[in-house]
C-alpha atoms as a PDB file:
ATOM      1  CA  UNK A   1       0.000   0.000   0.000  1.00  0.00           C
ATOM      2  CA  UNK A   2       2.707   2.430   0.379  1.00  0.00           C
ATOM      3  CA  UNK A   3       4.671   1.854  -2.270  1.00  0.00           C
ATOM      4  CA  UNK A   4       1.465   2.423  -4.472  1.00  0.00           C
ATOM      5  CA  UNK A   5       0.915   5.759  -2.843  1.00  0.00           C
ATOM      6  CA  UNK A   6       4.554   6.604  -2.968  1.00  0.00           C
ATOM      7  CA  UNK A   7       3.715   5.529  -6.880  1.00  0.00           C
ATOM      8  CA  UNK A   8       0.844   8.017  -6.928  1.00  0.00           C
ATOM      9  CA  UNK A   9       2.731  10.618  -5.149  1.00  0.00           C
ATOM     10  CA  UNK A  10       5.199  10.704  -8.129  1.00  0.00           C
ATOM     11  CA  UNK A  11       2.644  10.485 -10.778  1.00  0.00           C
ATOM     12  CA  UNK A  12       1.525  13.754  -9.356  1.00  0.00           C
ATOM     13  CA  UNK A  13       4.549  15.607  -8.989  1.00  0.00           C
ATOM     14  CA  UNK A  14       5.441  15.161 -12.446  1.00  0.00           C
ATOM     15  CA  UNK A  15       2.092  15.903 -13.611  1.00  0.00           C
ATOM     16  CA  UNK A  16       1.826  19.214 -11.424  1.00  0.00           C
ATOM     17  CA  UNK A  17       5.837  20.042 -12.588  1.00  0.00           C
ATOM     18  CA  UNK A  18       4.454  19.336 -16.293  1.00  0.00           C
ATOM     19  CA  UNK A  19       1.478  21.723 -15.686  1.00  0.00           C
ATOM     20  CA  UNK A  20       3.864  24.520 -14.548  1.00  0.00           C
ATOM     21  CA  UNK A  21       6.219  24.019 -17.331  1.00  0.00           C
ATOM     22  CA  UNK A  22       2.809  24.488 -19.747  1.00  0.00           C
ATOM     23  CA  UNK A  23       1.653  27.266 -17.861  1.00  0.00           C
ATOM     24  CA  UNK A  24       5.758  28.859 -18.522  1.00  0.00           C
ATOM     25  CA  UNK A  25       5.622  28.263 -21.873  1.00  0.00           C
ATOM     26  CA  UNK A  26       1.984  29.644 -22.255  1.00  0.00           C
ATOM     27  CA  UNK A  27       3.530  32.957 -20.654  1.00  0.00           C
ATOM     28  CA  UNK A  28       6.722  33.230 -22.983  1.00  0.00           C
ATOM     29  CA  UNK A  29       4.003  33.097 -25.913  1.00  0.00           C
ATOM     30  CA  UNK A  30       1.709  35.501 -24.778  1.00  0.00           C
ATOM     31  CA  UNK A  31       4.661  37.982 -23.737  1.00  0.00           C
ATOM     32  CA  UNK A  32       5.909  37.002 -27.762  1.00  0.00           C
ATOM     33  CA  UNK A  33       2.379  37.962 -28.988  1.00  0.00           C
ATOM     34  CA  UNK A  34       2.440  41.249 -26.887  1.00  0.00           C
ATOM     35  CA  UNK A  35       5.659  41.968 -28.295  1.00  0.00           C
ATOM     36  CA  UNK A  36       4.410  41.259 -31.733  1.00  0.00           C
ATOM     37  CA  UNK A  37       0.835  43.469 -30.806  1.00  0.00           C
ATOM     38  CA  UNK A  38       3.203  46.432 -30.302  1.00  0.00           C
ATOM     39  CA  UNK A  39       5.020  46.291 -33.563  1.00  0.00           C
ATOM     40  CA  UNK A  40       1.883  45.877 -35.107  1.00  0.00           C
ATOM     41  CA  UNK A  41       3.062  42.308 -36.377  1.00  0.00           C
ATOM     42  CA  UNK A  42       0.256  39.482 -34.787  1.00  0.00           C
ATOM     43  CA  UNK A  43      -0.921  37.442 -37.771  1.00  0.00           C
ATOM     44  CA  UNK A  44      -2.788  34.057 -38.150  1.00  0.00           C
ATOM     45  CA  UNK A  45      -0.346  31.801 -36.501  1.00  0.00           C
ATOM     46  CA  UNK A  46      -0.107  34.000 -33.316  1.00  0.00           C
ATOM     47  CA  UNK A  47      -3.528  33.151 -32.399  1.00  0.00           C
ATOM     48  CA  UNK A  48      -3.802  29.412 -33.532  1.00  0.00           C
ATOM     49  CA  UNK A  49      -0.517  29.319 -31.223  1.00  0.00           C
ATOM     50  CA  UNK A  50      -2.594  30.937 -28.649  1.00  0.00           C
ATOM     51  CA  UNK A  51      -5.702  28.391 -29.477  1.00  0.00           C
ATOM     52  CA  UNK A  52      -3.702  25.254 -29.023  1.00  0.00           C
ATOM     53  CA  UNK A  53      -1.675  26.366 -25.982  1.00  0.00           C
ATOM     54  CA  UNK A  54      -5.244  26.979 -24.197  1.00  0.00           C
ATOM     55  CA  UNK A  55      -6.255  23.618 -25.187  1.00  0.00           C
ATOM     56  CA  UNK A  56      -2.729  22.210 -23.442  1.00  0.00           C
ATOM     57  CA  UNK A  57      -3.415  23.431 -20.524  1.00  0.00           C
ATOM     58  CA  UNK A  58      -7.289  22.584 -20.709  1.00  0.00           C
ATOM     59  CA  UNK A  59      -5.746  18.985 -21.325  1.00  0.00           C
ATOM     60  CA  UNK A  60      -3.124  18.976 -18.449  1.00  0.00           C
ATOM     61  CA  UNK A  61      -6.095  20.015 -16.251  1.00  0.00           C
ATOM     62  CA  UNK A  62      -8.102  17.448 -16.971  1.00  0.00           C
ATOM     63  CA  UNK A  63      -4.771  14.945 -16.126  1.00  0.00           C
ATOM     64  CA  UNK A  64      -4.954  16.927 -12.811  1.00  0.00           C
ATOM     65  CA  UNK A  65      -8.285  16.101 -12.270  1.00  0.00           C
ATOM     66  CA  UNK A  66      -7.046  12.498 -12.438  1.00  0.00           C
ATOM     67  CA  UNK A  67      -4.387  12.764 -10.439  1.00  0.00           C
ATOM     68  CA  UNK A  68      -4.674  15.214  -7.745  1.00  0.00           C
ATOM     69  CA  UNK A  69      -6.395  14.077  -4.638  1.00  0.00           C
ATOM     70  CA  UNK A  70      -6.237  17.605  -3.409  1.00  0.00           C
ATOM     71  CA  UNK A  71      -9.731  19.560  -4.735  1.00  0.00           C
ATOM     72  CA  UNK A  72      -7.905  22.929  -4.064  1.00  0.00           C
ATOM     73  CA  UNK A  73      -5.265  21.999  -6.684  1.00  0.00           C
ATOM     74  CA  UNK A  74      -7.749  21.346  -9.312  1.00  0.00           C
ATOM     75  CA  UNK A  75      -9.251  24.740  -8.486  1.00  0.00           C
ATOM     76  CA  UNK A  76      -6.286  26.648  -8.416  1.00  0.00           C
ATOM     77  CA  UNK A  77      -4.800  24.833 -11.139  1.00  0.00           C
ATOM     78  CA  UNK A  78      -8.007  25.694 -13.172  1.00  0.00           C
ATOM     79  CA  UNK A  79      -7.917  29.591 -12.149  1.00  0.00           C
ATOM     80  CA  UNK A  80      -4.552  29.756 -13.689  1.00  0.00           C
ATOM     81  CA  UNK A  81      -5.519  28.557 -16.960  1.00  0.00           C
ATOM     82  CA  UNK A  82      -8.726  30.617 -16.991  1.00  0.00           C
ATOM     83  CA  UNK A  83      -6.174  33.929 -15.703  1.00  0.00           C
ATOM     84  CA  UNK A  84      -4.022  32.718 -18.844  1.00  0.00           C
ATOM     85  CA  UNK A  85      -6.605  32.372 -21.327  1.00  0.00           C
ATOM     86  CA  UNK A  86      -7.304  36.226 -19.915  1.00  0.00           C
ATOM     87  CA  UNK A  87      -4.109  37.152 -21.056  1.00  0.00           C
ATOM     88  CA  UNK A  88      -4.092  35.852 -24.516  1.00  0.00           C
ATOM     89  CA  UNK A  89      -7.118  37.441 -24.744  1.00  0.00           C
ATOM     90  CA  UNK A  90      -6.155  41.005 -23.519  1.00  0.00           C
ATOM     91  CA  UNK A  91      -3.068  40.815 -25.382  1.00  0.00           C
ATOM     92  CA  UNK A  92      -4.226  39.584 -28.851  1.00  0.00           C
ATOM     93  CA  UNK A  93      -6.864  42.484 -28.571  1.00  0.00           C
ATOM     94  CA  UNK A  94      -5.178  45.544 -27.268  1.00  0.00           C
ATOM     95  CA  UNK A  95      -1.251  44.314 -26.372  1.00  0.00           C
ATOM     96  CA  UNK A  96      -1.836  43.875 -22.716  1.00  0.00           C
ATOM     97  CA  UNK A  97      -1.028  42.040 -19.989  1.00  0.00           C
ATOM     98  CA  UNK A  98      -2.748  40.758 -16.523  1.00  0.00           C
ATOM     99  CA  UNK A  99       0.781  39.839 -14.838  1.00  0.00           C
ATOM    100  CA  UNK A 100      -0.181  40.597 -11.362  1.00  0.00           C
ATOM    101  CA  UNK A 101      -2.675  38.206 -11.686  1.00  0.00           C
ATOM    102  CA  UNK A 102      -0.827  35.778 -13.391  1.00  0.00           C
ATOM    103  CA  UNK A 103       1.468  35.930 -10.449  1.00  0.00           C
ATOM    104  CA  UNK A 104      -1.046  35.935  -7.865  1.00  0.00           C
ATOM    105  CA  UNK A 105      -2.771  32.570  -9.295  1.00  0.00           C
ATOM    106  CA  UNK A 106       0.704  31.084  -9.746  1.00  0.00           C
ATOM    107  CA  UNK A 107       1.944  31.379  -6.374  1.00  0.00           C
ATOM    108  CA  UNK A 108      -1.507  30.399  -5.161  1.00  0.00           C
ATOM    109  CA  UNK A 109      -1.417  26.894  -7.090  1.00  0.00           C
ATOM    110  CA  UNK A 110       2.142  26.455  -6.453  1.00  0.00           C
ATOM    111  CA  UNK A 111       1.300  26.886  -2.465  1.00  0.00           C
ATOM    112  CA  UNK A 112      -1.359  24.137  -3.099  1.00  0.00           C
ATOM    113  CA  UNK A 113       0.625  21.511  -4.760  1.00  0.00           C
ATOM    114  CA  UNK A 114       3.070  21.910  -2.345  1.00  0.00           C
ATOM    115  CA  UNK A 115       1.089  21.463   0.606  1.00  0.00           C
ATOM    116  CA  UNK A 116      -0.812  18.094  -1.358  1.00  0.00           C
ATOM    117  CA  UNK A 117       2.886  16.906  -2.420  1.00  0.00           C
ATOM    118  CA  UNK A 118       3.244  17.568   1.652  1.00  0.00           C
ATOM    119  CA  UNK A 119       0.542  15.784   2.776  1.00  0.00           C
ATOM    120  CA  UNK A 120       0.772  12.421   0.335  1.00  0.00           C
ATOM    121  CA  UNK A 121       4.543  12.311   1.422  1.00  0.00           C
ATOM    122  CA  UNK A 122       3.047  12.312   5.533  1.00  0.00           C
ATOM    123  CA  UNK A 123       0.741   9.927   4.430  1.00  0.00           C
ATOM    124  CA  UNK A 124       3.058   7.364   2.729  1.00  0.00           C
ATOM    125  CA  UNK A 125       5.813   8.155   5.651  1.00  0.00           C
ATOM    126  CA  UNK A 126       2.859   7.035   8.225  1.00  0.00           C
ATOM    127  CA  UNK A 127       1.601   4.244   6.364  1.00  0.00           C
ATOM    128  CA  UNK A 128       5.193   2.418   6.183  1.00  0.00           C
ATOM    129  CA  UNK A 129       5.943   3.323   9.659  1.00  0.00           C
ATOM    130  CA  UNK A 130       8.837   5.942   9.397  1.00  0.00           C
END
């Protein structure tokens, strides 16, 4: 039994680091795509790159949701992507750019799957006896 949560635990810390690493690259596009709004350059492919990277991180949610026994992840994790699809949004219209927000729901879903990452390692360290 606790070498299967021990499994589980792992499944979900590379699932939560492969979340943030979406949610990074998601944030290097849309700061390329504001860049590209202020020399008046966004075309076509800007915005289908915007499309799919939304649908990434819909899909890494959805592995979340699979994977996360924390409910507070899940919502966090789904207020980032909702605070990034903001961004493309703002910044494919008029250039901008809801950063402090950004950072705000990052830190907050960081926090989160740190304390579940906390509490499956107590967990497994209980159920094995050290």
């Amino acid at each position: 039994m606790a070498e299967q949560q021990r499994l589980q635990s792992q499944r979900c810390r590379e699932e939560y680091v492969s979340y943030l690493r979406a949610l990074e690259s998601a944030f290097d596009l849309q700061s390329k795509i504001r860049h590209q709004f202020a020399a008046g350059e966004i075309t076509q492919d800007s915005r289908q790159a915007a499309d799919a990277k939304l649908v990434e991180l819909i899909e890494h949610v959805v592995r979340l949701r699979l994977c996360a026994p924390d409910p507070v992840v899940i919502e966090r994790a789904d207020n980032l992507r909702k605070v990034v699809a903001g961004m493309f949004e703002e910044t494919l219209a008029n250039g901008g750019a809801l950063l402090d927000m950004y950072a705000e729901a990052q830190q907050e879903l960081t926090d989160a799957m740190r304390a579940d990452l906390d509490r499956q390692e107590r967990a497994t360290a209980a159920r094995s006896g050290t």
